[in-house]
C-alpha atoms as a PDB file:
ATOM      1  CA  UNK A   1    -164.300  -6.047 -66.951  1.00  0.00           C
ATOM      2  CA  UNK A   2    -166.758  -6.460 -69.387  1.00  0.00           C
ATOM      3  CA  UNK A   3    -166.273  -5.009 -72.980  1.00  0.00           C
ATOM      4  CA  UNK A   4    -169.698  -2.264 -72.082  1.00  0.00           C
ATOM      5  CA  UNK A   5    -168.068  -1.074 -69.196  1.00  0.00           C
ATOM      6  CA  UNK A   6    -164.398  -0.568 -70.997  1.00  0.00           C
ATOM      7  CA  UNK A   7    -166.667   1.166 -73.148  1.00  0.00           C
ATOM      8  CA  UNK A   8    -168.214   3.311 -70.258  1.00  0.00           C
ATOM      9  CA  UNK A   9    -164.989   4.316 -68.848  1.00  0.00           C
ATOM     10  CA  UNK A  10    -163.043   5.030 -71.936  1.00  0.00           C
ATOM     11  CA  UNK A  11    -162.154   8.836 -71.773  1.00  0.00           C
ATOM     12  CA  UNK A  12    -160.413  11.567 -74.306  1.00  0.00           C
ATOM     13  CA  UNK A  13    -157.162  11.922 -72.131  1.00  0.00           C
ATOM     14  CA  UNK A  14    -155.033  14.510 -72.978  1.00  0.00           C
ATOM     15  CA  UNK A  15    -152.391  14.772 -70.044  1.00  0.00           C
ATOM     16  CA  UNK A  16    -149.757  11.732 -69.725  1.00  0.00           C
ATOM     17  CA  UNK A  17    -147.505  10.490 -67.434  1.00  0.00           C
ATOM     18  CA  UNK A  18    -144.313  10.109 -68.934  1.00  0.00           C
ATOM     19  CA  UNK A  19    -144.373   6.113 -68.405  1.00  0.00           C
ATOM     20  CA  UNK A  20    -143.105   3.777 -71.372  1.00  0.00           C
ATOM     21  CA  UNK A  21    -145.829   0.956 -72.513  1.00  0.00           C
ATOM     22  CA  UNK A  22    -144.455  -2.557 -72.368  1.00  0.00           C
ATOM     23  CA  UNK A  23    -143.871  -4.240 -75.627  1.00  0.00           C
ATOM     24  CA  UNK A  24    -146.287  -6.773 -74.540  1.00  0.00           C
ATOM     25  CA  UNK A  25    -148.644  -3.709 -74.409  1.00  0.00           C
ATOM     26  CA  UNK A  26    -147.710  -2.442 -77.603  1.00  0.00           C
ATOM     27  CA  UNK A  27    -147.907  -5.995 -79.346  1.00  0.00           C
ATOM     28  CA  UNK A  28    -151.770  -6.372 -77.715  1.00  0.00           C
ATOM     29  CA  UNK A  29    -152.886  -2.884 -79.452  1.00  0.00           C
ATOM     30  CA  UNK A  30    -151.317  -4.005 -82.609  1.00  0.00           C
ATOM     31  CA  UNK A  31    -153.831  -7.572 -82.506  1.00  0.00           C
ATOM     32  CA  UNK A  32    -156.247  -5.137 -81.782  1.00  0.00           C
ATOM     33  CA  UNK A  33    -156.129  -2.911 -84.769  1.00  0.00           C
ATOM     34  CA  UNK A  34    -154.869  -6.045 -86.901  1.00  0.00           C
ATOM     35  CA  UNK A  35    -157.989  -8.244 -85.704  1.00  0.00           C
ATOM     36  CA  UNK A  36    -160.765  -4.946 -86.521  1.00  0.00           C
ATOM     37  CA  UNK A  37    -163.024  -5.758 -89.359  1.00  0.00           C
ATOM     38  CA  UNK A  38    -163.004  -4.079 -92.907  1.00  0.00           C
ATOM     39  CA  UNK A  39    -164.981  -4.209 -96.182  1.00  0.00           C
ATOM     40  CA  UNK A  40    -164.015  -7.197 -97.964  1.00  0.00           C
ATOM     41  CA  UNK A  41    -161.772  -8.549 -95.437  1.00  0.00           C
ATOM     42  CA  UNK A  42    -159.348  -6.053 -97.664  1.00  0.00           C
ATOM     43  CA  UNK A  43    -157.237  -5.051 -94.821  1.00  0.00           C
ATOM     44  CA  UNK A  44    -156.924  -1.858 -97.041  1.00  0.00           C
ATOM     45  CA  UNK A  45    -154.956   0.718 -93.430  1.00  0.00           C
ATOM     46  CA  UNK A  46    -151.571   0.913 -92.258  1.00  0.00           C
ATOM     47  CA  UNK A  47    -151.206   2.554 -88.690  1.00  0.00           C
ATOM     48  CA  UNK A  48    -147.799   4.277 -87.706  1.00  0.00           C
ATOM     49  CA  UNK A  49    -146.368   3.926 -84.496  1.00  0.00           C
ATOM     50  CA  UNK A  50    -144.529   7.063 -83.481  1.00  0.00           C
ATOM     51  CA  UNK A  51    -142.496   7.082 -80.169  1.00  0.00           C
ATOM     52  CA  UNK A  52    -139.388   9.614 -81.899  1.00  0.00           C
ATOM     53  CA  UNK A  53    -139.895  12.894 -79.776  1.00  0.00           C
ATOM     54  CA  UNK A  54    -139.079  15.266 -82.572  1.00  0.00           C
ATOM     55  CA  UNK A  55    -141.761  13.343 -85.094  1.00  0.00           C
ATOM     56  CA  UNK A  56    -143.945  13.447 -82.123  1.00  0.00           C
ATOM     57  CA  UNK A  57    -143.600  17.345 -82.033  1.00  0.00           C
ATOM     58  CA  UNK A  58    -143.574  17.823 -85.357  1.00  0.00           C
ATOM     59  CA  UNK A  59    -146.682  16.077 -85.481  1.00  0.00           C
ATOM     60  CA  UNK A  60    -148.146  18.106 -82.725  1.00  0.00           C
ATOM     61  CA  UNK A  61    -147.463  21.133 -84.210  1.00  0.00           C
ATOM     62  CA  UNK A  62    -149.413  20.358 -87.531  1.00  0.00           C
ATOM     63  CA  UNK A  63    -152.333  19.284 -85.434  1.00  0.00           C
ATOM     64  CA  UNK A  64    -153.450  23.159 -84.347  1.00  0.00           C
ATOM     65  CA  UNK A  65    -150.965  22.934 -82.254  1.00  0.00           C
ATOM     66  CA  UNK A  66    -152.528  20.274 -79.889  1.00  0.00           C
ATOM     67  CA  UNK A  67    -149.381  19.986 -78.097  1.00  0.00           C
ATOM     68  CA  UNK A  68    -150.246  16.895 -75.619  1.00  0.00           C
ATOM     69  CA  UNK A  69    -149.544  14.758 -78.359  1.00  0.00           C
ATOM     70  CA  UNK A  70    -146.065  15.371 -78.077  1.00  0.00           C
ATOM     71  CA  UNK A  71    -146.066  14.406 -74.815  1.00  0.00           C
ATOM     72  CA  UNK A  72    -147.741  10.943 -75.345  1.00  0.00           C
ATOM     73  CA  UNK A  73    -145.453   8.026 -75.334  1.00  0.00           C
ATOM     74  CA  UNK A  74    -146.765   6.659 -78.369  1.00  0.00           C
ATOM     75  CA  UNK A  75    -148.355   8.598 -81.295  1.00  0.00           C
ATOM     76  CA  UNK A  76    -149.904   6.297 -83.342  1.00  0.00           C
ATOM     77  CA  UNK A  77    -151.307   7.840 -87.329  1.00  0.00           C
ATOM     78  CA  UNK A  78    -154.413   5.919 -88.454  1.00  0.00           C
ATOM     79  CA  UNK A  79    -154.288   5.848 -92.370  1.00  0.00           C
ATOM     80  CA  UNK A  80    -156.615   4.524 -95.332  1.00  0.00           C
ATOM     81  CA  UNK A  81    -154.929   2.936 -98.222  1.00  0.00           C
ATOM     82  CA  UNK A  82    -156.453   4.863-101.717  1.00  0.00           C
ATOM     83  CA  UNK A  83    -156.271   1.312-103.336  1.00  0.00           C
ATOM     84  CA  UNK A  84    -159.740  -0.102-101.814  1.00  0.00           C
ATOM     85  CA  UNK A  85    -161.025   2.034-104.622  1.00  0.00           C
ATOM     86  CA  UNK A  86    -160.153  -0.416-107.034  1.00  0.00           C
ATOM     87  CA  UNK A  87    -162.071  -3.378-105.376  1.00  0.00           C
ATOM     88  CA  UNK A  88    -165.449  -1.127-104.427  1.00  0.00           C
ATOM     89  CA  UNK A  89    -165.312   2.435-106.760  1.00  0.00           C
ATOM     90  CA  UNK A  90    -165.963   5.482-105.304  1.00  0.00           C
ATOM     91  CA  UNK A  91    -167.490   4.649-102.425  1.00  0.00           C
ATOM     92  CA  UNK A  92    -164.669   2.404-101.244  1.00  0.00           C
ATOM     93  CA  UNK A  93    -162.457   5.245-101.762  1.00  0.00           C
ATOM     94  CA  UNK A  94    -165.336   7.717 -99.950  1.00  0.00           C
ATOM     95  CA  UNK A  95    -166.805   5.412 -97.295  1.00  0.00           C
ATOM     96  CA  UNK A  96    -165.282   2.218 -96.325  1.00  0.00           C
ATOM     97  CA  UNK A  97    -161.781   3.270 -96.559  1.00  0.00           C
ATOM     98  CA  UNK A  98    -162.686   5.786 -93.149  1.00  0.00           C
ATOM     99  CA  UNK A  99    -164.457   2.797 -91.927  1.00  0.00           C
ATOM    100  CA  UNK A 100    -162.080   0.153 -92.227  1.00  0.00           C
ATOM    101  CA  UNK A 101    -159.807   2.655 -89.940  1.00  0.00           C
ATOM    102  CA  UNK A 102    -162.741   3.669 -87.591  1.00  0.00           C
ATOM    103  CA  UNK A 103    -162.957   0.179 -87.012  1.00  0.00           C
ATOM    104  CA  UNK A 104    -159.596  -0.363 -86.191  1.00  0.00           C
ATOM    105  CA  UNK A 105    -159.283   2.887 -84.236  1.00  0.00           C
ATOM    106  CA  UNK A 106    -162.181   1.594 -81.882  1.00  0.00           C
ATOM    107  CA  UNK A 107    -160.614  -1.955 -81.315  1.00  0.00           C
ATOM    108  CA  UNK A 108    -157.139   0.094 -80.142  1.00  0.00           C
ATOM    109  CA  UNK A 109    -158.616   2.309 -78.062  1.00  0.00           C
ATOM    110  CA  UNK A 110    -160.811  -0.370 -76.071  1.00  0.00           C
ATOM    111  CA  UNK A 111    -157.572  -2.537 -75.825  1.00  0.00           C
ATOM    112  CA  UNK A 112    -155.622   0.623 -74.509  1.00  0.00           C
ATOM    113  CA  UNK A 113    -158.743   1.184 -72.129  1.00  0.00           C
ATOM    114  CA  UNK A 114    -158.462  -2.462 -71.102  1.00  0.00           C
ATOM    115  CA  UNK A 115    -154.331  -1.921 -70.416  1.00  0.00           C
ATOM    116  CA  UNK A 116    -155.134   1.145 -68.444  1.00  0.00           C
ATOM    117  CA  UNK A 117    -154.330   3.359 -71.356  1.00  0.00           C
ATOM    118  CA  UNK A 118    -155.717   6.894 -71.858  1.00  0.00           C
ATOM    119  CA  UNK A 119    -156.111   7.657 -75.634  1.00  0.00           C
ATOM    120  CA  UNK A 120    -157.616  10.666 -77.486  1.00  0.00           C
ATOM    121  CA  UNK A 121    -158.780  10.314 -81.279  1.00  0.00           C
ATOM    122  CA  UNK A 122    -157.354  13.380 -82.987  1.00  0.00           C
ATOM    123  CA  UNK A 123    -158.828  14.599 -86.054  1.00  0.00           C
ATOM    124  CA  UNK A 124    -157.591  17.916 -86.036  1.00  0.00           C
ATOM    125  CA  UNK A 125    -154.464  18.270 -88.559  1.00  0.00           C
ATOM    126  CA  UNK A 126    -153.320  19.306 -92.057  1.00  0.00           C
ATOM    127  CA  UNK A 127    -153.154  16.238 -93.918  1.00  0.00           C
ATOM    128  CA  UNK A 128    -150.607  17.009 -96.413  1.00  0.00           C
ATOM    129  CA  UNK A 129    -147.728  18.026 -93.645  1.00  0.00           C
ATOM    130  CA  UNK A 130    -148.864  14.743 -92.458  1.00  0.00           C
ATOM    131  CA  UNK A 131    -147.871  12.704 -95.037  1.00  0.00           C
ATOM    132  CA  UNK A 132    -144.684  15.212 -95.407  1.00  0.00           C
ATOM    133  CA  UNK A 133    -143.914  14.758 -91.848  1.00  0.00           C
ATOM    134  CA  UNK A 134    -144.405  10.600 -92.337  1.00  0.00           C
ATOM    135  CA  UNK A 135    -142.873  10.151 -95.950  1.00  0.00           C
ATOM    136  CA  UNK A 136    -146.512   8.470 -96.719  1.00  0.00           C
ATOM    137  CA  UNK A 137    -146.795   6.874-100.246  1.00  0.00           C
ATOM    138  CA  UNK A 138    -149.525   8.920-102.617  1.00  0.00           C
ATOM    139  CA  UNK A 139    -151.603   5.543-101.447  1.00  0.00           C
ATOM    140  CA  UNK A 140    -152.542   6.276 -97.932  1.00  0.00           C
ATOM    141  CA  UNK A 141    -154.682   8.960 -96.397  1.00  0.00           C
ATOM    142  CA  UNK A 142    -153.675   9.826 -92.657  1.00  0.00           C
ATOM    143  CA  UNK A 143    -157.359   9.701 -91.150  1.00  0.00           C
ATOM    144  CA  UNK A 144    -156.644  10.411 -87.425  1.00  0.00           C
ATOM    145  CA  UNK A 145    -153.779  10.633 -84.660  1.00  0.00           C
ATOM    146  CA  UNK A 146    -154.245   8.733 -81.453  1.00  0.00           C
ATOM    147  CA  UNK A 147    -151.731  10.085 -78.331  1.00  0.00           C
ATOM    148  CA  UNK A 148    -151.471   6.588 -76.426  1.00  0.00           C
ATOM    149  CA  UNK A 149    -149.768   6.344 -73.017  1.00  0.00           C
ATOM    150  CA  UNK A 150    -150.735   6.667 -69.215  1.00  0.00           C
ATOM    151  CA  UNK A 151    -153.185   9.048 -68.239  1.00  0.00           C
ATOM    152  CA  UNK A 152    -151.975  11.344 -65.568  1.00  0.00           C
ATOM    153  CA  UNK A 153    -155.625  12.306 -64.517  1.00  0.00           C
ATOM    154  CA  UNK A 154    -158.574  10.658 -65.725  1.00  0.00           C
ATOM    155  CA  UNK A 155    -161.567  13.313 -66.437  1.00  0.00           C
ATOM    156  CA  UNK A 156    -165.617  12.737 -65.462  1.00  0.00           C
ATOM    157  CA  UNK A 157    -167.602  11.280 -67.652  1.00  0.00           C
ATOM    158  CA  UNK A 158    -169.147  13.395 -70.839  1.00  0.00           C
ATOM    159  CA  UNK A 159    -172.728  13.805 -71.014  1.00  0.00           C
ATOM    160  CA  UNK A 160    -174.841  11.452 -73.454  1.00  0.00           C
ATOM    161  CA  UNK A 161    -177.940  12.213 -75.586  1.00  0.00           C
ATOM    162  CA  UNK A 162    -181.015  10.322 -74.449  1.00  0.00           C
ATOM    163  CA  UNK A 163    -181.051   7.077 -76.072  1.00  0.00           C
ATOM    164  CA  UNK A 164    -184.419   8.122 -77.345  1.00  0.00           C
ATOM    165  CA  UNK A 165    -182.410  10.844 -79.667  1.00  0.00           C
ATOM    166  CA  UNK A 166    -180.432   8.416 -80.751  1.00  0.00           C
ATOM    167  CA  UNK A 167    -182.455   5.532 -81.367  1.00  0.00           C
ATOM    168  CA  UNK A 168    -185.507   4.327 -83.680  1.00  0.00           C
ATOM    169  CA  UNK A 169    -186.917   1.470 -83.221  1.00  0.00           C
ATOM    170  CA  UNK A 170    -188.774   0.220 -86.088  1.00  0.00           C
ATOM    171  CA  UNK A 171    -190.545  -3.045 -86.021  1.00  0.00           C
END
């Protein structure tokens, strides 16, 4: 498969079979998120890779209650490491920081995609039972929760805006 059409079939799953992922599965997302660009070449993230049920729920349950992220095999927390600020200022701290882990986000869930994966990008949750939940160091922002496992059904396609919305070409 091409990387456009992982792209077009990529969905928000949010119902998952109760499957394990291989470590050989696991070990391809990690390259995925490791191998992501980020301002500077900095490397300023650090992901978490939940599979504890009770972490899982108690995860779930800080995240309005989304509760099919407990039932993902994996629950992976995206987070932005504060110290970019000192190599870029504010708007490391403001802008490349969500970036950097946007970046990374996109590489896992194209690799999931490509491992026939579902994966939904949470952004939904209170931040500071987040880092409670996680023991995070004052360093590192959670930015987003990705549920990662094997999608029990696999929804229709959303609708897109026209391209001509979207896009300006200027020449």
């Amino acid at each position: 498969m091409s990387v456009l059409e992982i792209i077009k079939k990529r969905r928000s799953i949010r119902k998952f079979k109760p499957d394990p992922i291989s470590e050989e599965v696991i070990d391809k997302l990690i390259e995925a998120i490791i191998w992501a660009p980020s301002a500077g070449n900095k490397q300023m993230r650090k992901f978490f890779f939940v599979f504890n049920k009770k972490i899982k729920k108690e995860i779930a349950l800080t995240s309005l209650y989304q509760m099919f992220i407990e039932e993902a095999p994996l629950v992976i927390v995206a987070c932005g490491d504060k110290g970019i600020e000192r190599y870029y200022g504010k708007r490391g701290l403001e802008n490349y920081l969500f970036c950097d882990v946007a970046a990374s986000i996109q590489n896992l869930l194209l690799v999931a995609q490509e491992e026939g994966l579902g994966s939904c990008w949470v952004g939904a949750f209170d931040e500071e039972e987040i880092k409670k939940i996680l023991n995070l160091s004052e360093n590192l922002i959670p930015v987003a929760i990705i549920p990662v496992g094997y999608p029990q059904k696999i929804p229709s396609p959303p609708p897109r805006k026209d391209k001509n919305s979207l896009i300006e070409v200027i020449k």
